[in-house]
Protein backbone atom coordinates (compact mmCIF):
# COMPACT_ATOMS: atom_id res chain seq x y z
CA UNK A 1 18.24 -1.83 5.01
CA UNK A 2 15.25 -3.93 4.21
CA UNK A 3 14.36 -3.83 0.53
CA UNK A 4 11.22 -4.91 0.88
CA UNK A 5 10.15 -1.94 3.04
CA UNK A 6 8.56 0.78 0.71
CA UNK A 7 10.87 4.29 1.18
CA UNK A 8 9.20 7.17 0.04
CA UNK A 9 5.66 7.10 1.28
CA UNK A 10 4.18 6.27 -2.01
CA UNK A 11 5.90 3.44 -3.31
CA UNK A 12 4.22 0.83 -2.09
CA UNK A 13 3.44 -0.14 -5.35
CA UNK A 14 7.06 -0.71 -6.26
CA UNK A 15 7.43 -3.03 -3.47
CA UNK A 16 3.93 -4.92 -4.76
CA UNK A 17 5.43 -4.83 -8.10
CA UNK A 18 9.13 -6.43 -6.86
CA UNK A 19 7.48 -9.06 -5.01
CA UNK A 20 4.93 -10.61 -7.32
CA UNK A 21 8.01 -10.26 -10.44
CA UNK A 22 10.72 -11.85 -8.15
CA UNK A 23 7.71 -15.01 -7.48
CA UNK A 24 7.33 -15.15 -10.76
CA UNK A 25 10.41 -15.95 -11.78
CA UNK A 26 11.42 -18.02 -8.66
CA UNK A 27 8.31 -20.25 -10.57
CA UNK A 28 9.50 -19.99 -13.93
CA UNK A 29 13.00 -20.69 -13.35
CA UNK A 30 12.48 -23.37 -11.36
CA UNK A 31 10.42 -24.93 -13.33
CA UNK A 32 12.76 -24.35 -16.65
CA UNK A 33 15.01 -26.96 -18.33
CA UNK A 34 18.00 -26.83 -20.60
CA UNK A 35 16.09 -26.82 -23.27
CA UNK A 36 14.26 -23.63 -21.93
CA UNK A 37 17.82 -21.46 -21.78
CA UNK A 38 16.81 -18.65 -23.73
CA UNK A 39 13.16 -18.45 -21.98
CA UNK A 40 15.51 -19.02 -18.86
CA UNK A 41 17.80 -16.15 -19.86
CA UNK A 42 14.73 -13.62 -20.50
CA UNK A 43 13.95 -14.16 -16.95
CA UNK A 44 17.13 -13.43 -15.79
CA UNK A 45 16.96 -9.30 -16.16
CA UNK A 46 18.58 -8.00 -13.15
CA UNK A 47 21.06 -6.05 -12.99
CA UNK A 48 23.66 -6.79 -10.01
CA UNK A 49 23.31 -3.41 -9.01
CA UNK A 50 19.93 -3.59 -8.27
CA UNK A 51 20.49 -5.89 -5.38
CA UNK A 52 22.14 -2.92 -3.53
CA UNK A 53 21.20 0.73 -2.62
CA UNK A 54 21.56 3.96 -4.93
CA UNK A 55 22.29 7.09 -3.87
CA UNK A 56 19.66 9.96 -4.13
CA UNK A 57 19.21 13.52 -2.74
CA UNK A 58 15.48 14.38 -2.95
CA UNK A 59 13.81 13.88 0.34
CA UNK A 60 10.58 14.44 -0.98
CA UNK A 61 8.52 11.94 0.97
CA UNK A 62 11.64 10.11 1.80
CA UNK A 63 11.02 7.90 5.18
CA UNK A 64 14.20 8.81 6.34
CA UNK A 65 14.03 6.14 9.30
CA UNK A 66 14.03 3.72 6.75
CA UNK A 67 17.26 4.46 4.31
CA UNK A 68 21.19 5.04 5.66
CA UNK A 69 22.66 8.50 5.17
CA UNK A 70 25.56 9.89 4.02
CA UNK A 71 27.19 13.01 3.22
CA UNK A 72 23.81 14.98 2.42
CA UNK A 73 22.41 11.74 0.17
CA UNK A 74 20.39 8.96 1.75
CA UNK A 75 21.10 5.25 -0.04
CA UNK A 76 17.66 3.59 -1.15
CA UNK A 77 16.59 0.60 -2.75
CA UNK A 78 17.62 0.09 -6.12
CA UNK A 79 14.84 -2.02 -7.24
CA UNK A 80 12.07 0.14 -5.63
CA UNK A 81 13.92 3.02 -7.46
CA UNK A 82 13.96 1.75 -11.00
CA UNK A 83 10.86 0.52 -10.64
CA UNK A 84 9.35 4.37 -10.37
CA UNK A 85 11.71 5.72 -13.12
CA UNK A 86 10.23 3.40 -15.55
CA UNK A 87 6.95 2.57 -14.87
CA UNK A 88 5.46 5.62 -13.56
CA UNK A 89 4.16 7.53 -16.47
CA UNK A 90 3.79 10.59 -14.48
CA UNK A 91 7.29 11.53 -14.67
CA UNK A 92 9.40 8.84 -16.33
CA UNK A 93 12.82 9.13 -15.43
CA UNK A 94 12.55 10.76 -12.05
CA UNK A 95 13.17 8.88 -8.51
CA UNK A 96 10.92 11.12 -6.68
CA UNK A 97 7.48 10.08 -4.00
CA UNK A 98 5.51 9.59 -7.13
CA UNK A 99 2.30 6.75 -6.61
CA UNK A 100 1.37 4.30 -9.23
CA UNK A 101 -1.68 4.02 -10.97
CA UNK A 102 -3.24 0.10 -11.49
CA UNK A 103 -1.18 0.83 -15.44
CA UNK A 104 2.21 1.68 -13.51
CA UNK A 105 1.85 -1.28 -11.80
CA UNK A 106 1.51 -3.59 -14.15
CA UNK A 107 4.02 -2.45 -16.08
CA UNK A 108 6.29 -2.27 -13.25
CA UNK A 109 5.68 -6.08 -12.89
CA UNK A 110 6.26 -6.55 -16.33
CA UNK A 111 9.67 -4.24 -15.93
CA UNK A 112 10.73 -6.75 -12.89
CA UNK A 113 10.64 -9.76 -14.89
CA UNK A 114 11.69 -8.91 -17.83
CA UNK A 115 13.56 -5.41 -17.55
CA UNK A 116 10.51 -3.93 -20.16
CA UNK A 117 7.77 -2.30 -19.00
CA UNK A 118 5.97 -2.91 -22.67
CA UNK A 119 7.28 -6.42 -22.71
CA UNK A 120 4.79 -9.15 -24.08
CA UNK A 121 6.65 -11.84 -22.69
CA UNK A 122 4.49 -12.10 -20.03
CA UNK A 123 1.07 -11.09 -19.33
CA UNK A 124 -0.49 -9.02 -16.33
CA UNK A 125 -3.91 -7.54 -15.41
CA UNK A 126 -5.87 -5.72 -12.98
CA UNK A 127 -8.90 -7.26 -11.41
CA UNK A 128 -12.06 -5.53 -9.11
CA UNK A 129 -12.38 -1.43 -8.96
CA UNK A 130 -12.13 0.04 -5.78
CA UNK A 131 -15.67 1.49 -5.82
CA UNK A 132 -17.29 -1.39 -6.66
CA UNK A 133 -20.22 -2.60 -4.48
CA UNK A 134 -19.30 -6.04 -4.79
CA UNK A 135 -16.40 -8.15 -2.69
CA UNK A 136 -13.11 -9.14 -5.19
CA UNK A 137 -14.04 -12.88 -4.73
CA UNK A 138 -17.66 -12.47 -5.38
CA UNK A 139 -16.57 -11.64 -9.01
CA UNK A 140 -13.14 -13.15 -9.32
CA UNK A 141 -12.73 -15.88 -6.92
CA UNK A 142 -11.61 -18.24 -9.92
CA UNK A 143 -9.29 -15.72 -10.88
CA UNK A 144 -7.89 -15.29 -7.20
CA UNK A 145 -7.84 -18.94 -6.48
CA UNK A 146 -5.64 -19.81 -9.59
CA UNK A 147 -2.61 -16.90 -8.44
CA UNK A 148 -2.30 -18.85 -5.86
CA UNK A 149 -2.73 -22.23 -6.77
CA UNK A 150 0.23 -21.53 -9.38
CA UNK A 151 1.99 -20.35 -6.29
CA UNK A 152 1.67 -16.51 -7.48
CA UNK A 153 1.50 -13.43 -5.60
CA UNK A 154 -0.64 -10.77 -6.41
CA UNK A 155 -0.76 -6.77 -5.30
CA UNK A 156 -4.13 -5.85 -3.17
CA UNK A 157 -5.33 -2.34 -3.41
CA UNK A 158 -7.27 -0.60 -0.55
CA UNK A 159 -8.54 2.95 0.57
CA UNK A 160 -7.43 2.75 3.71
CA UNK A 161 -9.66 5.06 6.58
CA UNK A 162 -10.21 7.28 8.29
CA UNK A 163 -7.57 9.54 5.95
CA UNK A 164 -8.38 7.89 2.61
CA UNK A 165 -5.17 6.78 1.51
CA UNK A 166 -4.58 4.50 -0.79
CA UNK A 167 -2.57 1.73 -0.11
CA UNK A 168 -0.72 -1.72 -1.88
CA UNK A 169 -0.60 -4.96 0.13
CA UNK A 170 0.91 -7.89 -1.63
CA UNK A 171 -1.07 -11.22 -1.25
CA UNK A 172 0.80 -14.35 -1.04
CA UNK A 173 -1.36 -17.20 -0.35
CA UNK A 174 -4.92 -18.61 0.63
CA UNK A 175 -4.64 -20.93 3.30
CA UNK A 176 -6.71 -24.30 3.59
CA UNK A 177 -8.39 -22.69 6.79
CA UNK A 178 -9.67 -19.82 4.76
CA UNK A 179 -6.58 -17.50 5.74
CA UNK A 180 -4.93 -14.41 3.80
CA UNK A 181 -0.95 -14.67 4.03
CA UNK A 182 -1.15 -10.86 3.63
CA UNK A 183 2.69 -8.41 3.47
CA UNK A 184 2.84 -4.70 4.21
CA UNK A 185 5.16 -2.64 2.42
CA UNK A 186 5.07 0.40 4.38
CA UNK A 187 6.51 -1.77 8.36
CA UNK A 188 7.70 -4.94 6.61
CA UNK A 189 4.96 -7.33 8.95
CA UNK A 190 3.66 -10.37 7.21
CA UNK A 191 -0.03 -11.47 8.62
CA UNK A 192 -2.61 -14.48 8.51
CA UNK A 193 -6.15 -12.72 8.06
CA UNK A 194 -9.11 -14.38 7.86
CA UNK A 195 -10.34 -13.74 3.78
CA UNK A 196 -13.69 -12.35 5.23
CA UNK A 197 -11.57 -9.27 7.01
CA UNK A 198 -9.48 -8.82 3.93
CA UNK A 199 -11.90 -8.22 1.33
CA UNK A 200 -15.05 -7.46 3.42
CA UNK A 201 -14.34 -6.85 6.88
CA UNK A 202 -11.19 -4.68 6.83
CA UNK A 203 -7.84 -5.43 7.74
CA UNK A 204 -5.34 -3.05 9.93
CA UNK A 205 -2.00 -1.01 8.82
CA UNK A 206 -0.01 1.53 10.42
CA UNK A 207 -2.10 3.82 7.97
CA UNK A 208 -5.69 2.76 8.85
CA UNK A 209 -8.34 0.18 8.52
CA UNK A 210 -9.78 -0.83 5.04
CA UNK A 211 -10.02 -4.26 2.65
CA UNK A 212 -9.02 -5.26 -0.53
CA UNK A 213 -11.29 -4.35 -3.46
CA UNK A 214 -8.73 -4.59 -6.55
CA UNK A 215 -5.68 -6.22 -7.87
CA UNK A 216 -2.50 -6.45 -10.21
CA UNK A 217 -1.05 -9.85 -11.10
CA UNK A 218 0.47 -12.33 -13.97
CA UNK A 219 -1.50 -14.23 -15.67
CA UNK A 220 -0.65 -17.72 -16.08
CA UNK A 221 -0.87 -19.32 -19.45
């Protein structure tokens, strides 16, 4: 199984949420000392478990090309999984195809890093609307530039066409030659994109054509 490979059709945003939290504290803990072993050990919230799969028997949206099978349940990712049960507000609690609003996912970055979805260790935020008239780096280009800089992910949000579906990417860098290192959760394919096809052009998924217009990340003190 790949468990960065979103697998129900909405959870997407899990993935997002998985990958900018496990950066995060790849940076932090890297960075850390002895001195810093408490600050160390708050970034240390993960459950063994959630390195493996879980069973589950709802199939509702469940890509079932994705998960392994077994006796009537289907084994998915554990992280993806308690990412939904806690930080979808929807229906707390339950593993089923439920999407994440731009609050869900920063609190399921927040629940990645620190196992808390309220925690205040760290702090997250959503940039751009995805309505607005204007490109993400026409109003947050600073904002953008310093994720990255800090070697930080971030998760980009798109209505993707012709079916209008909404859809997370997770952005990992911004190359020198003015390139978007750019993952898809729903086939697992990482991509260089020029940043004038990600957030104005449009950029290309299994699930249509559309660009980036807002965000979720951490912000960096």
């Amino acid at each position: 199984m790949n468990h960065y490979i979103q697998n129900r059709t909405n959870w997407c945003w899990a993935v997002g949420c998985k990958l900018v939290g496990e950066q995060f504290k790849r940076n932090q803990l890297g960075s850390l000392n002895k001195l810093d072993s408490d600050k160390a050990q708050e970034f240390a919230v993960v459950p063994t478990n959630f390195y493996e799969e879980t069973l589950t028997y709802s199939q509702n949206g469940l890509r079932q090309d994705m998960v392994e099978q077994e006796s009537g349940g289907f084994f998915i990712d554990a992280w993806q999984r308690a990412i939904v049960m806690n930080a979808n507000m929807e229906c707390p609690g339950d593993d089923g195809n439920w999407p994440g609003d731009d609050e869900a996912k920063e609190r399921g970055i927040k629940y990645v890093v620190t196992g808390r979805c309220e925690s205040n260790l760290i702090q997250t935020t959503t940039i751009g609307e995805f309505d607005s008239v204007e490109s993400l780096p026409c109003r947050y280009l600073e904002q953008i530039r310093s994720v990255f800089q800090g070697n930080g992910y971030m998760i980009g949000n798109s209505i993707l066409y012709p079916k209008r579906i909404c859809h997370s990417f997770v952005l990992m860098d911004w190359t020198s030659d003015d390139k978007i290192l750019l993952y898809d959760p729903w086939n697992g394919m990482f991509g260089f994109y020029p940043s004038e096809d990600v957030f104005c052009g449009g950029i290309s998924s299994p699930l249509g054509t559309g660009i980036i217009k807002w965000a979720q990340y951490i912000i960096e003190e």
